[in-house]
C-alpha atoms as a PDB file:
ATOM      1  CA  UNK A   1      32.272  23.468 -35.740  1.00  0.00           C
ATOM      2  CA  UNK A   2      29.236  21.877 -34.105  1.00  0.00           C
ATOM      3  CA  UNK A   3      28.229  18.390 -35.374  1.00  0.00           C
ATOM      4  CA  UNK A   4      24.268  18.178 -36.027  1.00  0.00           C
ATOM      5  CA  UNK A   5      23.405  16.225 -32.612  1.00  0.00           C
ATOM      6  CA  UNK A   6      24.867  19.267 -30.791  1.00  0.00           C
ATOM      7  CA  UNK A   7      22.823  21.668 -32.475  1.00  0.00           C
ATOM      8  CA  UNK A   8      20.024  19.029 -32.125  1.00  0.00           C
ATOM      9  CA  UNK A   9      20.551  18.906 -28.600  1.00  0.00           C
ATOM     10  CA  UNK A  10      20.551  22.663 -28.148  1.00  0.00           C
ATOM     11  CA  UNK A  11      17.401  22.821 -29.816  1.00  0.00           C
ATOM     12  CA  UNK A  12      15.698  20.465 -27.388  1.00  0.00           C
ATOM     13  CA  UNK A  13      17.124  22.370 -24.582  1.00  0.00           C
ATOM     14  CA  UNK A  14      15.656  25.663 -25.548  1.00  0.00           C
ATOM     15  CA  UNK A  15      12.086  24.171 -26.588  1.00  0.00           C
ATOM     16  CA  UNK A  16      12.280  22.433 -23.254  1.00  0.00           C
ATOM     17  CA  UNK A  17      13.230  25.482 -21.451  1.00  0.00           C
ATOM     18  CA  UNK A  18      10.565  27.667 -23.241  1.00  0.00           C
ATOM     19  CA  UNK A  19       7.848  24.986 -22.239  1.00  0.00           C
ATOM     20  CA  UNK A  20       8.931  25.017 -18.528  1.00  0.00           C
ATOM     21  CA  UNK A  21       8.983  28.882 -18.275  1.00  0.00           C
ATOM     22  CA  UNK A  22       6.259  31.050 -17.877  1.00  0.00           C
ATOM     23  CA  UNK A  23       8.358  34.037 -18.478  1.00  0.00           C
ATOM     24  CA  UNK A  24      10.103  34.878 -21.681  1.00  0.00           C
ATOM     25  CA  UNK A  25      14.054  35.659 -20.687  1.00  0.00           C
ATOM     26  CA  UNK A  26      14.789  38.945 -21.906  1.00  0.00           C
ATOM     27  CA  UNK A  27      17.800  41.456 -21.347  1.00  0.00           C
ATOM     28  CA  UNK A  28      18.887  44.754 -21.387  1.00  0.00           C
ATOM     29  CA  UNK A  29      22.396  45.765 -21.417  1.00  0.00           C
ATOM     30  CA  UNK A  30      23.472  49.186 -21.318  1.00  0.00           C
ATOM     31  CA  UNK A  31      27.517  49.835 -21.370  1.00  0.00           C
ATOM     32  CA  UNK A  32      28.354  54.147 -19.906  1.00  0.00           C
ATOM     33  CA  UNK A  33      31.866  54.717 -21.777  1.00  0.00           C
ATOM     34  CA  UNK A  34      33.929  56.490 -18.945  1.00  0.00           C
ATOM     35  CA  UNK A  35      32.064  56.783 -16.074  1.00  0.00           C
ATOM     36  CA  UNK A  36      33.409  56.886 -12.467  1.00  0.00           C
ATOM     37  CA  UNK A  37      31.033  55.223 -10.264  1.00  0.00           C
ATOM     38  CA  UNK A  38      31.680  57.850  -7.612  1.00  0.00           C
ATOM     39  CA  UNK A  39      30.071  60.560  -9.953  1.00  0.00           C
ATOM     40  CA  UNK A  40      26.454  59.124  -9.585  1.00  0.00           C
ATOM     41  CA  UNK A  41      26.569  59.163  -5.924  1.00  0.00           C
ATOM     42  CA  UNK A  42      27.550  62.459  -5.816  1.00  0.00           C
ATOM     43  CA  UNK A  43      26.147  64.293  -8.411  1.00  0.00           C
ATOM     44  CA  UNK A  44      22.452  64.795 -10.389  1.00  0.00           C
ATOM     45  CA  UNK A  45      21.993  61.184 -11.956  1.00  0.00           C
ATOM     46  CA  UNK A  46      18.563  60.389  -9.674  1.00  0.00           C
ATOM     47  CA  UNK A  47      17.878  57.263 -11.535  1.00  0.00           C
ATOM     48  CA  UNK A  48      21.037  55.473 -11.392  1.00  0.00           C
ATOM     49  CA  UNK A  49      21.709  56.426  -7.824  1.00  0.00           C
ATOM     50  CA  UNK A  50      18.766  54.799  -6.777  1.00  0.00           C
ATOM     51  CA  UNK A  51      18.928  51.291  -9.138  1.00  0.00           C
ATOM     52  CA  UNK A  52      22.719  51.155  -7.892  1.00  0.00           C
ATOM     53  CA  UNK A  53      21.066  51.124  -4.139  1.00  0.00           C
ATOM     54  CA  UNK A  54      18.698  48.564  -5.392  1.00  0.00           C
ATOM     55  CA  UNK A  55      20.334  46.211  -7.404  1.00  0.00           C
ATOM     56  CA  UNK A  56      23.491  43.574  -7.166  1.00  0.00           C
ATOM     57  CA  UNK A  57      26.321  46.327  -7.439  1.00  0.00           C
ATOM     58  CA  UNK A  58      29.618  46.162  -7.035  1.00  0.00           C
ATOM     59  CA  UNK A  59      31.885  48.923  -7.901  1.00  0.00           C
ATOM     60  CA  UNK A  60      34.971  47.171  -7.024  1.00  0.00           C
ATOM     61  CA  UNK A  61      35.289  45.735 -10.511  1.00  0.00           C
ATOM     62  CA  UNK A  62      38.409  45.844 -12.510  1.00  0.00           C
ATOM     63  CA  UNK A  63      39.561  46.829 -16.082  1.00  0.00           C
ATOM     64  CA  UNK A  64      42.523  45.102 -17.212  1.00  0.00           C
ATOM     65  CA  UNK A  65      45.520  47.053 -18.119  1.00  0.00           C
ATOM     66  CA  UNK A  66      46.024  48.683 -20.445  1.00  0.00           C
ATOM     67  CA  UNK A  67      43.053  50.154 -19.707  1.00  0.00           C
ATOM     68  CA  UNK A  68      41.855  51.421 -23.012  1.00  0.00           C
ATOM     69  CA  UNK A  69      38.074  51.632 -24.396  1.00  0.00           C
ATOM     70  CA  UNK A  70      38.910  48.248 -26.517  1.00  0.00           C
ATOM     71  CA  UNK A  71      40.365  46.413 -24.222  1.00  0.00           C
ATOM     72  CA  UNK A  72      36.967  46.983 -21.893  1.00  0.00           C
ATOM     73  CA  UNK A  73      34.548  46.289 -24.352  1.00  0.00           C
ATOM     74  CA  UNK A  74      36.242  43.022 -25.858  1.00  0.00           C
ATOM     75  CA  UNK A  75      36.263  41.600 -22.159  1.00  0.00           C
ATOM     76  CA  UNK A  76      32.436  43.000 -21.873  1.00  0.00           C
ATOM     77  CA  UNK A  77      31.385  41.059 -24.967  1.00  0.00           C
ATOM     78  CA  UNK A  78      33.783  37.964 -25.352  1.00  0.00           C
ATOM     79  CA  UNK A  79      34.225  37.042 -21.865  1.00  0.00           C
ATOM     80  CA  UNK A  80      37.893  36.391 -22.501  1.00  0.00           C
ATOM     81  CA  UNK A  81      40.972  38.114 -20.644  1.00  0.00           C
ATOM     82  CA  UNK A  82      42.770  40.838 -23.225  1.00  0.00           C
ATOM     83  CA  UNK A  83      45.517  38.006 -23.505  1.00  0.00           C
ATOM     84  CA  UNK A  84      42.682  35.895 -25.802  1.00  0.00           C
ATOM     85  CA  UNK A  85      41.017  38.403 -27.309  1.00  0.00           C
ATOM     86  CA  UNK A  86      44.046  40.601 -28.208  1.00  0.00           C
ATOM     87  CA  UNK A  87      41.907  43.976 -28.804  1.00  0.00           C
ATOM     88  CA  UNK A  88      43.767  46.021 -26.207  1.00  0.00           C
ATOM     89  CA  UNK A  89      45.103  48.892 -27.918  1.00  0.00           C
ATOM     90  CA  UNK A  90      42.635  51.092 -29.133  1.00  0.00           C
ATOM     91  CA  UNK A  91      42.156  51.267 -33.127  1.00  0.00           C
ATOM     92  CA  UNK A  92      44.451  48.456 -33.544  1.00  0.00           C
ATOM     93  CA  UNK A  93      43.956  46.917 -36.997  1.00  0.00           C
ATOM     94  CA  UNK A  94      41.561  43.969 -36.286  1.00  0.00           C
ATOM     95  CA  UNK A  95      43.860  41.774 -38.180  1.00  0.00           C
ATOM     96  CA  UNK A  96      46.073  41.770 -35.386  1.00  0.00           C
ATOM     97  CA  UNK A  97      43.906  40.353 -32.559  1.00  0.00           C
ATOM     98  CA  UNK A  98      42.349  37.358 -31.848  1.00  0.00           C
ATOM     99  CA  UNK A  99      38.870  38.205 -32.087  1.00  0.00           C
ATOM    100  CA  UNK A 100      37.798  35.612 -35.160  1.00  0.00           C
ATOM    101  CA  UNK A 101      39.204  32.936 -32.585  1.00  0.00           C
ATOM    102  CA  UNK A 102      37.284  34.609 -29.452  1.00  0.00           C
ATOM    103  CA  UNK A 103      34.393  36.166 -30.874  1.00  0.00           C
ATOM    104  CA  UNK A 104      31.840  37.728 -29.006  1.00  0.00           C
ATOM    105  CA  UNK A 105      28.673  36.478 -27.035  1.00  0.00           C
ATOM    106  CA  UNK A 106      27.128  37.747 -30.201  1.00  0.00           C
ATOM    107  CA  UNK A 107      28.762  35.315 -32.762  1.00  0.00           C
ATOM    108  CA  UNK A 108      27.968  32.367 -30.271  1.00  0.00           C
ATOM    109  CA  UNK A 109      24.146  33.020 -30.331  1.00  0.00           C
ATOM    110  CA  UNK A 110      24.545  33.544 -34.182  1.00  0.00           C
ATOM    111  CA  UNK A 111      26.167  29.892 -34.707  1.00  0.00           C
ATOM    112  CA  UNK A 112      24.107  28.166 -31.684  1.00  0.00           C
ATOM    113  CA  UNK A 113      20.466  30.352 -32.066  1.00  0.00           C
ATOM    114  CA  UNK A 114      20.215  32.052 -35.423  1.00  0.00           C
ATOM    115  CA  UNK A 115      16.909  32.402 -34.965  1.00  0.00           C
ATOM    116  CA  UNK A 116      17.486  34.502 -32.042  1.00  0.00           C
ATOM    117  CA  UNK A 117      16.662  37.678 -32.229  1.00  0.00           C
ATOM    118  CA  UNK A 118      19.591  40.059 -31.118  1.00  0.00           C
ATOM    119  CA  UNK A 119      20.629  43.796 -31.475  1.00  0.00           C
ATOM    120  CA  UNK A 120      23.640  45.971 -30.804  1.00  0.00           C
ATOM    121  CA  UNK A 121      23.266  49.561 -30.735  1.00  0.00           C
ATOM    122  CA  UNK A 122      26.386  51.509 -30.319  1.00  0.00           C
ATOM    123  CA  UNK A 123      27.475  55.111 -29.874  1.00  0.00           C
ATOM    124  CA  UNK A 124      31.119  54.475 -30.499  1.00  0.00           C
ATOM    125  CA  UNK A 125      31.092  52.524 -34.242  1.00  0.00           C
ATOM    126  CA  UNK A 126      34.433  50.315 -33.599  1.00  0.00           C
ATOM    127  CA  UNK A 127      32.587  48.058 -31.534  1.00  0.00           C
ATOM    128  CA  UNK A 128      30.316  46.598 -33.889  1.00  0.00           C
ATOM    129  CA  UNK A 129      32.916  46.792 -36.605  1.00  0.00           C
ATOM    130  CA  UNK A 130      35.669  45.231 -34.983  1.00  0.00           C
ATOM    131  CA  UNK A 131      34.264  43.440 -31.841  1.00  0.00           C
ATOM    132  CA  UNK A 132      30.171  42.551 -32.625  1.00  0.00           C
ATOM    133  CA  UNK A 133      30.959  41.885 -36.562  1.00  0.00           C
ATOM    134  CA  UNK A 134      27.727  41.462 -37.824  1.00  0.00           C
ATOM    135  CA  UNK A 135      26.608  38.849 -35.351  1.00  0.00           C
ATOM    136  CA  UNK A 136      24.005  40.565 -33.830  1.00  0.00           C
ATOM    137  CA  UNK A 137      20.410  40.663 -35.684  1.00  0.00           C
ATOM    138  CA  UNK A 138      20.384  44.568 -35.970  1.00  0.00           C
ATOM    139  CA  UNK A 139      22.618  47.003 -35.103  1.00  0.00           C
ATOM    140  CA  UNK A 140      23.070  50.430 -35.250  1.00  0.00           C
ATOM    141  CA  UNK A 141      26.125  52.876 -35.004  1.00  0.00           C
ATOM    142  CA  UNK A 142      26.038  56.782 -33.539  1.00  0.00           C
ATOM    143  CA  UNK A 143      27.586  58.076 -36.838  1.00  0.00           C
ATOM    144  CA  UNK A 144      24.846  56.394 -39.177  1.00  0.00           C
ATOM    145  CA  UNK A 145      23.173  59.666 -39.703  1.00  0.00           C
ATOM    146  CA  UNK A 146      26.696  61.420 -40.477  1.00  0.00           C
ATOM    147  CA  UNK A 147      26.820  62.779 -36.964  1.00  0.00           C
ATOM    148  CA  UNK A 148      30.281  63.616 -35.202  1.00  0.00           C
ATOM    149  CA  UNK A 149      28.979  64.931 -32.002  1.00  0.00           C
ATOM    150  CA  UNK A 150      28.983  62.484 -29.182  1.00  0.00           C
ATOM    151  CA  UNK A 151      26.201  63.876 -27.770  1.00  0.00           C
ATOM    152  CA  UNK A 152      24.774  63.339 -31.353  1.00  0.00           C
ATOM    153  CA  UNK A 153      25.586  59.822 -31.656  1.00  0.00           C
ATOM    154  CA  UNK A 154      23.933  58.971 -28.026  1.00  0.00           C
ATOM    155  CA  UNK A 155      20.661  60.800 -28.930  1.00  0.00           C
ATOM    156  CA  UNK A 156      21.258  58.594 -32.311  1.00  0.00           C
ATOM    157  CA  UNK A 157      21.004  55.551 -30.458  1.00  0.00           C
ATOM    158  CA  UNK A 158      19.309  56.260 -27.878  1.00  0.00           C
ATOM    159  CA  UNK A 159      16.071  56.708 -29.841  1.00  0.00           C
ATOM    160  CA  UNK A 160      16.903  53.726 -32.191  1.00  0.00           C
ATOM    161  CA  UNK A 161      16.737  51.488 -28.804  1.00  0.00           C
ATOM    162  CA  UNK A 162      13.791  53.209 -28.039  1.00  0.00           C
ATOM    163  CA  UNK A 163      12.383  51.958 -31.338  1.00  0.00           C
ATOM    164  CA  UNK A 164      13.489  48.390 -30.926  1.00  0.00           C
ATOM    165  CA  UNK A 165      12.127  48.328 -27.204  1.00  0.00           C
ATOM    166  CA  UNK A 166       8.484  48.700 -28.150  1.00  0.00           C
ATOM    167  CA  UNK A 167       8.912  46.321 -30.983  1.00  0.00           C
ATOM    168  CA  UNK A 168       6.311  43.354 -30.383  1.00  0.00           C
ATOM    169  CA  UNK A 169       8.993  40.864 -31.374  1.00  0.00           C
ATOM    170  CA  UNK A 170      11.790  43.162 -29.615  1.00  0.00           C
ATOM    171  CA  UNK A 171      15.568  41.496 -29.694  1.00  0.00           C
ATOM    172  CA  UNK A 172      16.653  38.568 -26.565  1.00  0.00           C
ATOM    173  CA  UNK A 173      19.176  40.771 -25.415  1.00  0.00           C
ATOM    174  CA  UNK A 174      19.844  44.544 -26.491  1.00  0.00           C
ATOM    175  CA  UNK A 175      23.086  46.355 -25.917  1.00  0.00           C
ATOM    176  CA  UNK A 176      23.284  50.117 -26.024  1.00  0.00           C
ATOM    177  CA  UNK A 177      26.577  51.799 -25.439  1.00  0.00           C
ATOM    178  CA  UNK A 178      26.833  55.736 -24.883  1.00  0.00           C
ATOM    179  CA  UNK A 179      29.848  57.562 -25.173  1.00  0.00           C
ATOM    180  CA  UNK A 180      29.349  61.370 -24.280  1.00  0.00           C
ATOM    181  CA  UNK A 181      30.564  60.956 -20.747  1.00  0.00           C
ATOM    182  CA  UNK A 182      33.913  59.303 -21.859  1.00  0.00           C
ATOM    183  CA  UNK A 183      34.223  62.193 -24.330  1.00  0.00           C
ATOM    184  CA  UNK A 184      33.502  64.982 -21.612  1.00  0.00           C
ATOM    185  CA  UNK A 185      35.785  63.677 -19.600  1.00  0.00           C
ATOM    186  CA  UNK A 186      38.366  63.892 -22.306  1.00  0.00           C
ATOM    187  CA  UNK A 187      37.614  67.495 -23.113  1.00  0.00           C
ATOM    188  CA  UNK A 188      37.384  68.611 -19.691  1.00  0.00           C
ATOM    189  CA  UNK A 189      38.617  65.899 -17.004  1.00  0.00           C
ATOM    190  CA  UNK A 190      37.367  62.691 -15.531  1.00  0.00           C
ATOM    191  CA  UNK A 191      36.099  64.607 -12.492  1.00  0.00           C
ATOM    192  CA  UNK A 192      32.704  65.658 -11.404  1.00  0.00           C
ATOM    193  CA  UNK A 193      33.963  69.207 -10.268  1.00  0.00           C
ATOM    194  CA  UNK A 194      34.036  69.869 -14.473  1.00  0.00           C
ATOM    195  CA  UNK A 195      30.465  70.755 -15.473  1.00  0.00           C
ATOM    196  CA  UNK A 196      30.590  68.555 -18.992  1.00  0.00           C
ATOM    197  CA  UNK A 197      31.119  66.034 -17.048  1.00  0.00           C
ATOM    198  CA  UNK A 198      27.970  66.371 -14.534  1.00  0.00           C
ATOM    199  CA  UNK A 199      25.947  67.780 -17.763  1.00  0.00           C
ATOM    200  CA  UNK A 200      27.006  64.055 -19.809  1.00  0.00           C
ATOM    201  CA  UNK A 201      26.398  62.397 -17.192  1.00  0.00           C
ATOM    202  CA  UNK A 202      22.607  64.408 -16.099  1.00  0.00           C
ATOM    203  CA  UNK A 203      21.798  62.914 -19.920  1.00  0.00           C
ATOM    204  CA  UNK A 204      22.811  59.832 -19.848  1.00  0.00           C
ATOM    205  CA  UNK A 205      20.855  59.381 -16.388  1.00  0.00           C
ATOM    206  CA  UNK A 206      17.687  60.389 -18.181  1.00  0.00           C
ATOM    207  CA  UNK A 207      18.238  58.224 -21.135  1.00  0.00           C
ATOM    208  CA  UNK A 208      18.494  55.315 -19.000  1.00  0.00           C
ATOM    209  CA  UNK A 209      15.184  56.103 -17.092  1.00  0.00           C
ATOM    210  CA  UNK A 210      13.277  56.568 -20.196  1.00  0.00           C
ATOM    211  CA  UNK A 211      14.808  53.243 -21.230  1.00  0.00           C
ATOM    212  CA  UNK A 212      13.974  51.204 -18.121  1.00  0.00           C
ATOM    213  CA  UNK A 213      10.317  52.546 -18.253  1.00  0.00           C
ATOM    214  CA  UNK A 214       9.885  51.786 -22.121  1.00  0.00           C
ATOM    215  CA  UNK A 215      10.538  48.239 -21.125  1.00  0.00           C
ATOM    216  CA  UNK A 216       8.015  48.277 -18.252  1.00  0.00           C
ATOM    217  CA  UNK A 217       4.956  49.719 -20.311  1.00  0.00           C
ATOM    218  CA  UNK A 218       5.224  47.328 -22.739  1.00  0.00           C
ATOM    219  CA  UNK A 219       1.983  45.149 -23.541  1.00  0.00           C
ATOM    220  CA  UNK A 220       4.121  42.112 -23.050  1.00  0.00           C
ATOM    221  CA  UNK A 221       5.874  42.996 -19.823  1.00  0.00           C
ATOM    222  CA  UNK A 222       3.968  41.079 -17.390  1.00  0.00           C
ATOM    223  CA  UNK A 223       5.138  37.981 -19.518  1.00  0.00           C
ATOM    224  CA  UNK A 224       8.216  39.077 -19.583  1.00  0.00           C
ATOM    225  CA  UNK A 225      11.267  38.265 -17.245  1.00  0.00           C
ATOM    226  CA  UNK A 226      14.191  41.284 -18.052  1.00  0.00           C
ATOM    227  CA  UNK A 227      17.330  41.341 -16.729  1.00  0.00           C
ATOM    228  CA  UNK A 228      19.008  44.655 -16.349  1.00  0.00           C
ATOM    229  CA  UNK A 229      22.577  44.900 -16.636  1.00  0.00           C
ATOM    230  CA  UNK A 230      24.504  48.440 -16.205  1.00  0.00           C
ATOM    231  CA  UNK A 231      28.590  48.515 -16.667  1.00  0.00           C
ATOM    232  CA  UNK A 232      31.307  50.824 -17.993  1.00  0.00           C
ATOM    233  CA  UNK A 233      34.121  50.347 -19.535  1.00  0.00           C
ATOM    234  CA  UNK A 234      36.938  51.873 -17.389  1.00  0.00           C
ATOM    235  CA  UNK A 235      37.606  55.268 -15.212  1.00  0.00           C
ATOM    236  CA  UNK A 236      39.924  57.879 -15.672  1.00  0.00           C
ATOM    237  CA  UNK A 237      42.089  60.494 -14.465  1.00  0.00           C
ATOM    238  CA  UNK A 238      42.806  63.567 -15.412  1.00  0.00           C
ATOM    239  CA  UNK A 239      41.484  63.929 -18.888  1.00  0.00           C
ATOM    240  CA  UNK A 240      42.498  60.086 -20.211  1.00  0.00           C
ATOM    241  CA  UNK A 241      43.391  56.477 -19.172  1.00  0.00           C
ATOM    242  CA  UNK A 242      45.548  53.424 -20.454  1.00  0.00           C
ATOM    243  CA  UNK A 243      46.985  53.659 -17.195  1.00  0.00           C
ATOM    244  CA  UNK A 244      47.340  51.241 -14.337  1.00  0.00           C
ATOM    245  CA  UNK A 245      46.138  53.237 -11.912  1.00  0.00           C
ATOM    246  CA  UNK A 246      43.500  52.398  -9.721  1.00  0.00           C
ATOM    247  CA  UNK A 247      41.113  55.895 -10.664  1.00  0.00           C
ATOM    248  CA  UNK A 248      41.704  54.272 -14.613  1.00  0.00           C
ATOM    249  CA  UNK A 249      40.585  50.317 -13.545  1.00  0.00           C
ATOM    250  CA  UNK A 250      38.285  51.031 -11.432  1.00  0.00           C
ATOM    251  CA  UNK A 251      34.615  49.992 -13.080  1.00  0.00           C
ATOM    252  CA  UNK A 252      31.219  48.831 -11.594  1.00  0.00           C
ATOM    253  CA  UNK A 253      28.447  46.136 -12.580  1.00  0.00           C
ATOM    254  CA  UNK A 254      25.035  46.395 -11.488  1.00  0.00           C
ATOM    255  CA  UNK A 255      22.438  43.765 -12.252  1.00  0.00           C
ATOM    256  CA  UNK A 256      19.025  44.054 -11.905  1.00  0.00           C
ATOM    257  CA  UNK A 257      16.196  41.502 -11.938  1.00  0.00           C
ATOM    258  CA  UNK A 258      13.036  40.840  -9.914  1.00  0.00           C
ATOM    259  CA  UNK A 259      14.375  37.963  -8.158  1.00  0.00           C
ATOM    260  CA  UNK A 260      17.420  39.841  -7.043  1.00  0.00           C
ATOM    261  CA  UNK A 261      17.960  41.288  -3.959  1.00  0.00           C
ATOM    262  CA  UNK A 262      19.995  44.346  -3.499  1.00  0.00           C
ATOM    263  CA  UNK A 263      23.587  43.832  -2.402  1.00  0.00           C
ATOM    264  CA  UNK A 264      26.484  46.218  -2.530  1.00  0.00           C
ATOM    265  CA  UNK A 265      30.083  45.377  -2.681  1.00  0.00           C
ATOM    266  CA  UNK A 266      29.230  41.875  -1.007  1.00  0.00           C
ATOM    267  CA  UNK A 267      32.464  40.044  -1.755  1.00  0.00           C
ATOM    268  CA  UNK A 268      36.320  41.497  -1.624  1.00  0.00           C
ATOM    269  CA  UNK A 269      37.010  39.127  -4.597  1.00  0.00           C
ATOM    270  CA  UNK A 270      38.659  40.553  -7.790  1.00  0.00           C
ATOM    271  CA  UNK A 271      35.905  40.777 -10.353  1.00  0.00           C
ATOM    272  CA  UNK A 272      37.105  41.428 -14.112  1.00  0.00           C
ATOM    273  CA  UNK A 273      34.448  42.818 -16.788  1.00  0.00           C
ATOM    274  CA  UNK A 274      34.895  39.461 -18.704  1.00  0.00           C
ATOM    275  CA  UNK A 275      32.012  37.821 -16.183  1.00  0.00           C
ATOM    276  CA  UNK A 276      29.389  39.609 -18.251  1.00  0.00           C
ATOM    277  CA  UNK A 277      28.992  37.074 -21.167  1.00  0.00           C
ATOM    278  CA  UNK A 278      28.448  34.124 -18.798  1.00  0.00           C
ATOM    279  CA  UNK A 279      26.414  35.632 -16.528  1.00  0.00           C
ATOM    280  CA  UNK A 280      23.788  37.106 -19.464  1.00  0.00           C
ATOM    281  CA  UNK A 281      23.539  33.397 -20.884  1.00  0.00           C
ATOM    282  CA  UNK A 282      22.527  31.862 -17.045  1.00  0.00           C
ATOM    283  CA  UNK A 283      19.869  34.224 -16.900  1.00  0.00           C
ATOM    284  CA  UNK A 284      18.891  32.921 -20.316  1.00  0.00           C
ATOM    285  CA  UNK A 285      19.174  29.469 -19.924  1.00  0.00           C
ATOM    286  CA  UNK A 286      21.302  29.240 -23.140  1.00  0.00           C
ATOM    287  CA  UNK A 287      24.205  26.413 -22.378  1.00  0.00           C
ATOM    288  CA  UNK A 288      27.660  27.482 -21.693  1.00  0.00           C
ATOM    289  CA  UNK A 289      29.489  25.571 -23.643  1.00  0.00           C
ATOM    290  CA  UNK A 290      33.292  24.694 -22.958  1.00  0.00           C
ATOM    291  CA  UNK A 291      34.329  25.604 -26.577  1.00  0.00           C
ATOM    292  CA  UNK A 292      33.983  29.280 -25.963  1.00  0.00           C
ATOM    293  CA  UNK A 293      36.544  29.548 -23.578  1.00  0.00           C
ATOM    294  CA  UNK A 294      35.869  32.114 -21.363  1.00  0.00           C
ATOM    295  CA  UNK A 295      37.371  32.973 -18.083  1.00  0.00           C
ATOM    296  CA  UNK A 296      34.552  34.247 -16.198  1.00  0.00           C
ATOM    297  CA  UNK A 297      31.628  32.558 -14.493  1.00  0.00           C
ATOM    298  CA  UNK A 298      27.576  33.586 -13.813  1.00  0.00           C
ATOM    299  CA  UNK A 299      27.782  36.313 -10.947  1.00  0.00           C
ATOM    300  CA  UNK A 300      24.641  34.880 -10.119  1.00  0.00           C
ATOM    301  CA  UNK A 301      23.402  31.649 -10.232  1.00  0.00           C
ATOM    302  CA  UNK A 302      20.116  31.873 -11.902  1.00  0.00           C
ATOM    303  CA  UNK A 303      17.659  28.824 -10.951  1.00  0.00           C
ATOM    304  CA  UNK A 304      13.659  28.713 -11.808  1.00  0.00           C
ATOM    305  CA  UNK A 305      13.745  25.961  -9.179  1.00  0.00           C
ATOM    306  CA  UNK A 306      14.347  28.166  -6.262  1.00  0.00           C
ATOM    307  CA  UNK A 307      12.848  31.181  -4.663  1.00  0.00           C
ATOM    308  CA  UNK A 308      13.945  34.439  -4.204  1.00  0.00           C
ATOM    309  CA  UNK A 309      15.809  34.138  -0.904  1.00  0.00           C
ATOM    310  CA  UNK A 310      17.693  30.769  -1.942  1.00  0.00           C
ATOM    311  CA  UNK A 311      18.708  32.680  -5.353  1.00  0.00           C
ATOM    312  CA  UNK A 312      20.723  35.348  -3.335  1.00  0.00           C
ATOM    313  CA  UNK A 313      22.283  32.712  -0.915  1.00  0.00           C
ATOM    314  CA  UNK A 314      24.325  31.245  -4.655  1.00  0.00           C
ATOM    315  CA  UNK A 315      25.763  34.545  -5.408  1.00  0.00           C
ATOM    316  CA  UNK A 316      28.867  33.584  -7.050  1.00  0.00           C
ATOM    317  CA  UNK A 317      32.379  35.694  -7.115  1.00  0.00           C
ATOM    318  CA  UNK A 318      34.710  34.163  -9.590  1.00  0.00           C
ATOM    319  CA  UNK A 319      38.341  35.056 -10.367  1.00  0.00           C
END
């Protein structure tokens, strides 16, 4: 537990920071359950063909084995390898992993910021049950409205973000995760020759586009400094994954902000999904602190203090 000076001093630090910046630090993080990255190159998803070619993107990111749906959304959202967090076999009684010790990014901001405004909207319910746990501020779950359908459940939540998006007081950071492409591929194959696949993944595209605009027309926007983070989970083959192989580890991270410049696959370094956490709180200027333990690092190294150009030089690959 924190003693009172450290929350003291994190106070201070965040009324200090909000007096420096002109900008109010917001982010958007949208996980795509089972997407191959190859799929929006080569197939009808407009939007996030072109924000992959104009963002920091590197699809040479790896799930850790096995590499089940749990295991890639603990990483994701703790910022722990699956040895800490424990949540790598998926519906695995929550009893049995680690994730009270290793919370998520969520639970952090709870303890350090309650008065930060978060939100958690997911297609697939585990998450929030077993991984978010009530941290965030609001959240919201595909099957809310009794729905089965994964294309259901991503409409669902879709809309709810929509919703919290043109709130005047929307949420810090927002994370939306949709499902109906891992479910496609499932049914039908993690390939974009199968026509669910291409059809989930057509939807998803347009979700995303409606999502990115929302945030642009709002009245608050030009005061506004939004950070844009894209990711799935894993890949596939065949119809599943758990695997090792490469087709099941391989995952992608794009980040998108104005004072990014686009790079693609700059670095051969191993990147894990567990440098997500750290790299959302240096874009908001929220303190990593040693006591949450995690194992990846800021992909970028955000800094008010230098321009555009300099910011790019400080790109950061981490192990």
């Amino acid at each position: 537990m924190k003693n009172g000076f450290t929350y003291f001093l994190l106070f201070v630090l965040t009324v200090f920071s909000s007096c420096t910046e002109t900008e109010t630090k917001k982010t958007l993080f949208i996980g795509i359950d089972g997407l191959i990255w190859q799929a929006i190159n080569e197939t009808d998803a407009p939007f996030l063909k072109e924000l992959m070619d104009n963002s920091w993107t590197n699809t040479l990111v790896l799930t850790e084995v096995p590499t089940y749906s749990s295991n890639g959304w603990s990483a994701l959202l703790t910022g722990v390898r699956k040895e800490k967090h424990g949540y790598y076999i998926n519906n695995e009684p929550w009893e049995n992993t680690n994730l009270k010790t290793y919370p998520s990014f969520f639970q952090h901001l709870k303890n350090s910021y309650p008065y930060i405004r978060t939100a958690s909207f997911v297609s697939w319910q585990t998450i929030n049950e077993k991984i978010v746990r009530d941290a965030a501020t609001v959240t919201r779950n595909g099957n809310d409205n009794g729905d089965k359908d994964y294309v259901m459940k991503d409409q669902y939540i879709y809309k709810e973000a929509l919703k919290e998006i043109q709130c005047s007081d929307v949420a810090s950071i927002i994370f939306l995760h949709f499902d109906q492409i891992d479910g496609a591929g499932h049914a039908t194959g993690f390939d974009i020759k199968h026509s669910d696949y291409r059809k989930a993944l057509k939807q998803i595209d347009e979700y995303i586009s409606e999502l990115f605009a929302t945030v642009k027309q709002r009245p608050e926007y030009k005061k506004e400094d939004w950070l844009f983070v894209v990711v799935t989970d894993h890949g596939g083959t065949s119809t599943g994954h758990g695997g090792d192989s490469f087709t099941e580890q391989n995952a992608f991270i794009i980040l998108n902000n104005k004072a990014i410049t686009s790079y693609r696959n700059s670095s051969t370094d191993t990147l894990y999904l567990y440098h997500i956490p750290p790299t959302i709180f240096d874009f908001m200027g929220f303190p990593i602190l040693e006591e949450y333990n995690w194992d990846g690092k800021s992909l970028i190294e955000f800094s008010t203090s230098t321009t555009k150009t300099e910011k790019n030089k400080n790109i950061k690959f981490n192990n």
